[in-house]
Protein backbone atom coordinates (compact mmCIF):
# COMPACT_ATOMS: atom_id res chain seq x y z
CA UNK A 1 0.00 0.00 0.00
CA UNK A 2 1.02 3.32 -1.10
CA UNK A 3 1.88 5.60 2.05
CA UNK A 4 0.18 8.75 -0.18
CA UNK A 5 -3.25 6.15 -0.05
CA UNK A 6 -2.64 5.15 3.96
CA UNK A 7 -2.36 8.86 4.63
CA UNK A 8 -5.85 8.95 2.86
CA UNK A 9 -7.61 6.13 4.46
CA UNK A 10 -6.43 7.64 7.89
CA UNK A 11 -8.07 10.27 7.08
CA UNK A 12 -11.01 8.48 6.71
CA UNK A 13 -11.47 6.75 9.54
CA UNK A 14 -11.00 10.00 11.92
CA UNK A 15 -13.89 11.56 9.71
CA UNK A 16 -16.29 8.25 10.45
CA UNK A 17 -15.36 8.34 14.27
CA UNK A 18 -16.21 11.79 14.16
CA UNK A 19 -19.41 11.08 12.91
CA UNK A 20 -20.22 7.96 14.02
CA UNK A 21 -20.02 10.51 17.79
CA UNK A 22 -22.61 12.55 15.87
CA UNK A 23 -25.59 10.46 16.33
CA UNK A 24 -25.75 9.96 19.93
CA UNK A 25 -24.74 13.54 20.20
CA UNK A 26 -27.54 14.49 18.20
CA UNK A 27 -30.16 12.53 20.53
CA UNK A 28 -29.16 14.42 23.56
CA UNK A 29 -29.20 17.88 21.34
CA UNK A 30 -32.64 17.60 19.93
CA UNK A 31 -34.60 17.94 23.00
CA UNK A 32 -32.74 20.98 24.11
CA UNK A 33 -33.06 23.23 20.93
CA UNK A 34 -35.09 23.00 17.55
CA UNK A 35 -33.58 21.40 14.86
CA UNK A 36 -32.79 24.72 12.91
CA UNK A 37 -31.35 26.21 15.64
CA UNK A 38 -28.72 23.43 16.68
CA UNK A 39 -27.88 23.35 12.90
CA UNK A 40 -27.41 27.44 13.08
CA UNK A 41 -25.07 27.30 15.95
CA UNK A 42 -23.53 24.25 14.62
CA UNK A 43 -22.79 25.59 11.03
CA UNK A 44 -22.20 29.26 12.33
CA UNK A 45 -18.83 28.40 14.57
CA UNK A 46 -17.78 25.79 12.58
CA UNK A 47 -18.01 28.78 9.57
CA UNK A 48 -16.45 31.33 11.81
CA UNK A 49 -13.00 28.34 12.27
CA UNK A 50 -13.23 28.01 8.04
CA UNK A 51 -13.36 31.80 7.41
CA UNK A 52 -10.44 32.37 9.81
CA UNK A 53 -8.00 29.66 8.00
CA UNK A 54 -9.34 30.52 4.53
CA UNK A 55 -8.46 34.17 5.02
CA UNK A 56 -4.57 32.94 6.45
CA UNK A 57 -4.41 30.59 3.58
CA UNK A 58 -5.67 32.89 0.74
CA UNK A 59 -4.05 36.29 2.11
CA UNK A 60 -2.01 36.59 -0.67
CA UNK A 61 -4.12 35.31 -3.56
CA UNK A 62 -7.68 36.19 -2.41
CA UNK A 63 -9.93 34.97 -5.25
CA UNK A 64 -13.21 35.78 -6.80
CA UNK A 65 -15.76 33.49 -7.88
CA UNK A 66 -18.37 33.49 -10.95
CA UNK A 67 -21.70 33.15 -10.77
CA UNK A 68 -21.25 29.39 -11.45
CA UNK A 69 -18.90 29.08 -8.30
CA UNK A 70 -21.01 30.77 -6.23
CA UNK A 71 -24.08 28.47 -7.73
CA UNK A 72 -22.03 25.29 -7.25
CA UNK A 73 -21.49 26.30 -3.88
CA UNK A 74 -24.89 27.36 -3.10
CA UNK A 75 -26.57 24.01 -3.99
CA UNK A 76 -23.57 22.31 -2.04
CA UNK A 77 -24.57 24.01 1.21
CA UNK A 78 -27.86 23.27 0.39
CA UNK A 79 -27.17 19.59 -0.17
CA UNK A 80 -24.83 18.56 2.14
CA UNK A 81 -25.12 21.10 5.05
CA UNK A 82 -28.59 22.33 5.19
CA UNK A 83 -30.69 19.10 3.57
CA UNK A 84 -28.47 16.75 5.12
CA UNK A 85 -28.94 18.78 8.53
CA UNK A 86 -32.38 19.00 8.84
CA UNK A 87 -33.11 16.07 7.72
CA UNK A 88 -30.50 14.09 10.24
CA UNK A 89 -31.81 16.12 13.09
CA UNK A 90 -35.41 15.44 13.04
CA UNK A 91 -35.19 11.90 12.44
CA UNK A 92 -33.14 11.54 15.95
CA UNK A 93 -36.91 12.99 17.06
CA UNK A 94 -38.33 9.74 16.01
CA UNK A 95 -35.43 7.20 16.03
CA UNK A 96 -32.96 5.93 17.88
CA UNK A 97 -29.18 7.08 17.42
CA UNK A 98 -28.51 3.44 16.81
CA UNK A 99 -30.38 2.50 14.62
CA UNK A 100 -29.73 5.91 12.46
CA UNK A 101 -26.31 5.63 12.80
CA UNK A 102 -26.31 2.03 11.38
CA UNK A 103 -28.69 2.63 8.49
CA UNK A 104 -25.56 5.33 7.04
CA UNK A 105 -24.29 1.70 6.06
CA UNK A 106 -26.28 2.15 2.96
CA UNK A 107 -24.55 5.60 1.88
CA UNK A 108 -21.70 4.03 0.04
CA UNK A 109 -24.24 1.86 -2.20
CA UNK A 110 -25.95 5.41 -3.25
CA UNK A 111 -22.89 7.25 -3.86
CA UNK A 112 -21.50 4.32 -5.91
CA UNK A 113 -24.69 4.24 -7.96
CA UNK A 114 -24.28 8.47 -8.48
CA UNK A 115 -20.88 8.15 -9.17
CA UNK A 116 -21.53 5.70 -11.73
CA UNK A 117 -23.83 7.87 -13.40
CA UNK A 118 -22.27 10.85 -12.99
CA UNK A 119 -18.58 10.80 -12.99
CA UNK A 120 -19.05 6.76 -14.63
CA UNK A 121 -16.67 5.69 -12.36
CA UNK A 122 -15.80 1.77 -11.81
CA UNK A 123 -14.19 -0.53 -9.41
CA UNK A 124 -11.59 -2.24 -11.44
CA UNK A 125 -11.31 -5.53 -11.28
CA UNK A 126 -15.22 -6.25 -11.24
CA UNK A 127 -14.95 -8.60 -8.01
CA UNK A 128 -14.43 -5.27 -5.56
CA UNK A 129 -18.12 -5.36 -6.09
CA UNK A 130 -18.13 -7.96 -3.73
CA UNK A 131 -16.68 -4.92 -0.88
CA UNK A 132 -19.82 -3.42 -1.33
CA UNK A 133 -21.66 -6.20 -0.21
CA UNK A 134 -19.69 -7.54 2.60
CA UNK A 135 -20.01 -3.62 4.05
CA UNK A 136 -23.91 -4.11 3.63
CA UNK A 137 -23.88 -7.59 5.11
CA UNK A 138 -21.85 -5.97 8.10
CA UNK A 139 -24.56 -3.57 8.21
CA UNK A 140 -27.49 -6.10 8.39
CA UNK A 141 -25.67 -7.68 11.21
CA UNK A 142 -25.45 -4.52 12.84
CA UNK A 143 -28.92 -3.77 13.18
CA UNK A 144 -30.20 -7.14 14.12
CA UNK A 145 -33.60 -8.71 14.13
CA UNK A 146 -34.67 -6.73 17.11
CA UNK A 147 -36.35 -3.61 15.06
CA UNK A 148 -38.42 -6.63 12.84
CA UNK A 149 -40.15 -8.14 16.04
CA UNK A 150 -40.33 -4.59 17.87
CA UNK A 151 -42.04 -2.67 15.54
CA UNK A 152 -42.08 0.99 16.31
CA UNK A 153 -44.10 3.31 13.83
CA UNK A 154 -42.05 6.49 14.93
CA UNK A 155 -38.66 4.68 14.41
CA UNK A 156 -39.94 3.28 10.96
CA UNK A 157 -40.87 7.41 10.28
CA UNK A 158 -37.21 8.54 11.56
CA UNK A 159 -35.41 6.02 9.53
CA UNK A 160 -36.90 6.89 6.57
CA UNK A 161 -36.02 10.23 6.96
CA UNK A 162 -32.32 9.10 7.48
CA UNK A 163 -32.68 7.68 4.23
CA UNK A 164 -33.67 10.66 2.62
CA UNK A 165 -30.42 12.90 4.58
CA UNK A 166 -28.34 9.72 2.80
CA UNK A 167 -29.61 10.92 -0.31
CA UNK A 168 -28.71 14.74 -0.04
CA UNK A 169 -24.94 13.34 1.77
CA UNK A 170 -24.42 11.48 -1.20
CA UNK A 171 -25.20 14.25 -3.69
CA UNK A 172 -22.97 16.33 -2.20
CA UNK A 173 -20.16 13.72 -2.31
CA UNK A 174 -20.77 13.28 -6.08
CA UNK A 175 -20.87 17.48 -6.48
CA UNK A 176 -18.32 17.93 -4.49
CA UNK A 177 -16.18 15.67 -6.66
CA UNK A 178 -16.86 17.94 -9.90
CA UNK A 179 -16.65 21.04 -7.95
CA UNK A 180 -13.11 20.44 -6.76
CA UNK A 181 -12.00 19.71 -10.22
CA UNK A 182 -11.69 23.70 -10.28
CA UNK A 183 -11.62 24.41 -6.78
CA UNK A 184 -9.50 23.08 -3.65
CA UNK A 185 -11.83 21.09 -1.11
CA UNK A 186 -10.91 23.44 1.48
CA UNK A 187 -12.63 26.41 -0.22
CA UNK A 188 -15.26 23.92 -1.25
CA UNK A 189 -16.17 22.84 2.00
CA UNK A 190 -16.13 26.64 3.35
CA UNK A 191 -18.22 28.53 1.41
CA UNK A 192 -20.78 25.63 1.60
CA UNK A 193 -20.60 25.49 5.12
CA UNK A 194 -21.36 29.30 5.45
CA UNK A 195 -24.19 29.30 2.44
CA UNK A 196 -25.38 26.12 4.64
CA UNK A 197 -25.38 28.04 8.09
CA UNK A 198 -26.94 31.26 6.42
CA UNK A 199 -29.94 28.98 5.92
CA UNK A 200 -30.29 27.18 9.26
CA UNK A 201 -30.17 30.89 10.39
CA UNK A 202 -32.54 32.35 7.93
CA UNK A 203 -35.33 29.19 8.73
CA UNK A 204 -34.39 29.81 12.27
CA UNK A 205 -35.76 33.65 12.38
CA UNK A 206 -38.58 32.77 10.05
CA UNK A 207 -39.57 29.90 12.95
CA UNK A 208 -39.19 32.28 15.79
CA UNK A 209 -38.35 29.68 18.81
CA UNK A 210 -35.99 31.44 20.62
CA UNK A 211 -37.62 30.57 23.86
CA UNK A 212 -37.47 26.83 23.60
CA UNK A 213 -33.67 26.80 23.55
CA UNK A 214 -31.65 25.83 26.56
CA UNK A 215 -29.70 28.55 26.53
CA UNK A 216 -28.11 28.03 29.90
CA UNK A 217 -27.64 24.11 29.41
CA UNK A 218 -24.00 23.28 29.10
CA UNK A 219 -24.24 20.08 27.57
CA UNK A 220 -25.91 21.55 25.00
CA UNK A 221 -22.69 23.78 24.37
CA UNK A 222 -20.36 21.67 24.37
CA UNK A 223 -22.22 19.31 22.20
CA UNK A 224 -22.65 22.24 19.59
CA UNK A 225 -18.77 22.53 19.98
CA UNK A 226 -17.74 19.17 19.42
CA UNK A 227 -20.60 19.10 16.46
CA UNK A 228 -19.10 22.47 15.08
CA UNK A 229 -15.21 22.22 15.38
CA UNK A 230 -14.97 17.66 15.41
CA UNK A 231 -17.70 16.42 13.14
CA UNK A 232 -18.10 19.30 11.17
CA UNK A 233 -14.53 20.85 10.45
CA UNK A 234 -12.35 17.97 10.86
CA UNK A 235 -14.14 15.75 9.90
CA UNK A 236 -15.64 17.39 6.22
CA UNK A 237 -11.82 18.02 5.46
CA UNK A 238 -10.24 15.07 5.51
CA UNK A 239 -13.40 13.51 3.94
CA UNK A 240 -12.72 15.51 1.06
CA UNK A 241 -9.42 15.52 1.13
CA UNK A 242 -9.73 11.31 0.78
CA UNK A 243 -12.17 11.71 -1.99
CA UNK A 244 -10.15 14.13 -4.46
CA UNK A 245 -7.34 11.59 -4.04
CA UNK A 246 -9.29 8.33 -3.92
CA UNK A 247 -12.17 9.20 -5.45
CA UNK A 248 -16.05 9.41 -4.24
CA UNK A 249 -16.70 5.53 -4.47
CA UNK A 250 -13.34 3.65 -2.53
CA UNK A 251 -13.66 6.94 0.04
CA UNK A 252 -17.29 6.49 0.38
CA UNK A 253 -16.81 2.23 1.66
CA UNK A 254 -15.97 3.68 4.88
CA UNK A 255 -19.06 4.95 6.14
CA UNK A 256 -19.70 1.72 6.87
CA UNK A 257 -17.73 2.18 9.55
CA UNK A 258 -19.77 5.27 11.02
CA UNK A 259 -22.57 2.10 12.04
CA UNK A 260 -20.00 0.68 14.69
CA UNK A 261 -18.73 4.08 15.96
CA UNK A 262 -22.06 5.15 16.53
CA UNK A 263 -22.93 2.28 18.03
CA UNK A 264 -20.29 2.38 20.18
CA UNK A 265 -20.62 5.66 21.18
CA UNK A 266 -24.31 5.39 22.01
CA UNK A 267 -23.22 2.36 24.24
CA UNK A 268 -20.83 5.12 26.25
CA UNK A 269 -23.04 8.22 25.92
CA UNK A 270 -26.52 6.46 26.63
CA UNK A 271 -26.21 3.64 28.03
CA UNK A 272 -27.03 1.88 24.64
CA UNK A 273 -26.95 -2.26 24.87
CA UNK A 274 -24.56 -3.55 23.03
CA UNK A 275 -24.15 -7.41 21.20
CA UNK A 276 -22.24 -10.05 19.08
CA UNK A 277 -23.83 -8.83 15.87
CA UNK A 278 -21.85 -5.42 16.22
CA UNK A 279 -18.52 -7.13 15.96
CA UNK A 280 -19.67 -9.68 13.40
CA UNK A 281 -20.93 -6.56 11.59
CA UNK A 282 -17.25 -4.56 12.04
CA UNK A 283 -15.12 -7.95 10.73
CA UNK A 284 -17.80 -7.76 7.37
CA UNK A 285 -17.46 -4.25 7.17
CA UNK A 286 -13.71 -4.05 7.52
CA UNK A 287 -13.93 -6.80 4.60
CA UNK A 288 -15.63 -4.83 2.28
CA UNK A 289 -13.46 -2.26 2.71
CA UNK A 290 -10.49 -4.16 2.47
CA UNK A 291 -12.23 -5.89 -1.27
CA UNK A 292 -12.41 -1.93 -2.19
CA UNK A 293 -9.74 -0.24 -1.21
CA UNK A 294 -6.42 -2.74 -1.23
CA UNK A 295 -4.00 -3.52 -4.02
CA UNK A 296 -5.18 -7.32 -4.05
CA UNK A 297 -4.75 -9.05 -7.64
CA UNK A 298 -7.07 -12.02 -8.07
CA UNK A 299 -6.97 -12.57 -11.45
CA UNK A 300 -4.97 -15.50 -11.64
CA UNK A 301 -5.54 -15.94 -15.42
CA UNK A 302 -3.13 -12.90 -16.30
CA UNK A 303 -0.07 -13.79 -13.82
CA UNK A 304 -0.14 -17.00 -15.46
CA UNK A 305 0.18 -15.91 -18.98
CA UNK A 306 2.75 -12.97 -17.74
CA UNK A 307 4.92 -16.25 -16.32
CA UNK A 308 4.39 -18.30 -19.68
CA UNK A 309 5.82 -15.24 -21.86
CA UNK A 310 8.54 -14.75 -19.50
CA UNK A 311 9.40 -18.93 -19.65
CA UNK A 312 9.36 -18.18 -23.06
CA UNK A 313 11.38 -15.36 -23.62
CA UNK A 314 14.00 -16.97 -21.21
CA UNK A 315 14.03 -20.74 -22.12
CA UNK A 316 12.89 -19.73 -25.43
């Protein structure tokens, strides 16, 4: 392995700890604030933290953007900050963090699927398709039978809507692909972080709940903090980072791994239970990435035809 590509996949798995923290973080915020508010304080520090570096890194070469730019950016923040937002935080009213944070296990099939179509890209040799179901295997295990015999009508509602913030995640993976092609992912992630927090504010002052927040609660703080500078900062850079040099389908196999962090961290943040299946599910997961991602050569075929022209060029 290439230490350029272990750089990369390091990367990764700091952004999918991040966010596999964000889930059970986002149970404890929801009851304390409206959803477009924790997204407005969320987005609006970790946007104060991007404007400050952007401004040291661009000092000398401050640019200015098109119309296009700004557009591209615009439906970014949309996409990935404010759809994906809104739509994350009001299914933790309904679901579990658990069981949201184990359903992101079918992110990588969508973005595969959009990449396909959009940037046609392909796992070469065919059999890495095989990662992709390991990962969701992993992910079955994960969940268990236990949501099947315990139905729960307000669970079924949240995960749904989960699906639908996978949806606007993975269109923003795919954009942000073509979007870096002409800009660096650190502007790209900036200016669609601040278009994205201008809307949680602007929805925020149209819903007029100021009086509902706990404004003197400090583990809602803190929790905005750790959502703002950890999952939000960090976490979006090195994601994107891993994706211009990996590309959106081997980066996007690791959000498999956000099921078992967030199940993890709802075992130590609330008290989750916790059983075989998750571990089953991490070895299937780590699988599928492994299918993806490493430098394996399977196809036997070719190295034997490689030996026979060598025998014959040196035994003639």
């Amino acid at each position: 392995m290439k230490n350029s590509h272990l750089v990369n996949y390091v990367l990764l798995i700091v952004s999918m700890i991040f966010w596999g923290i964000s889930w059970p973080l986002a149970k404890i915020l929801v009851p304390l604030a409206t959803s477009f508010q924790i997204g407005f304080f969320r987005f609006i520090i970790a946007s104060f933290v991007y404007i400050v570096f952007y401004f040291i890194k661009f000092r000398n070469n401050l640019k200015v953007y098109t119309w296009k730019s700004i557009y591209q950016f615009f439906v970014l923040g949309l996409l990935g900050i404010f759809g994906y937002g809104i739509l994350f935080l009001t299914a933790m009213r309904f679901t579990t963090s658990a069981q949201g944070a184990v359903l992101a296990g079918v992110q990588p099939t969508i973005i595969t699927l959009l990449s396909r179509l959009i940037h046609k890209e392909r796992l070469e040799p065919k059999w890495r398709y095989w990662g992709l179901l390991f990962s969701f295997a992993g992910v079955l295990m994960i969940i268990g039978i236990a949501p099947f015999i315990e139905f729960n009508s307000q669970h079924v509602i949240g995960n749904i809507i989960v699906l639908g913030a996978f949806f606007c995640f993975a269109g923003y993976s795919v954009l942000g692909k073509t979007v870096m092609q002409t800009h660096t992912s650190y502007e790209t992630t900036t200016w669609a972080t601040v278009l994205g927090a201008f809307m949680f504010g602007g929805a925020a002052i149209i819903e007029n709940q100021w009086d509902q927040l706990q404004w003197n609660s400090w583990i809602f703080w803190i929790s905005i903090i750790i959502m703002a500078l950890f999952v939000t900062v960090i976490s979006f850079l090195c994601y994107f980072v891993a994706i211009k040099n990996l590309g959106t389908t081997k980066s996007g196999i690791f959000i498999n791994l956000v099921p078992v962090f967030g199940t993890l961290f709802s075992v130590i943040l609330l008290g989750e239970s916790i059983s075989w299946t998750l571990w089953l599910g991490l070895l299937l997961i780590s699988l599928g990435i492994a299918f993806i991602n490493f430098p394996i050569d399977f196809n036997l075929k070719a190295k034997l035809n490689e030996k026979k022209r060598k025998w014959k060029v040196n035994f003639g």
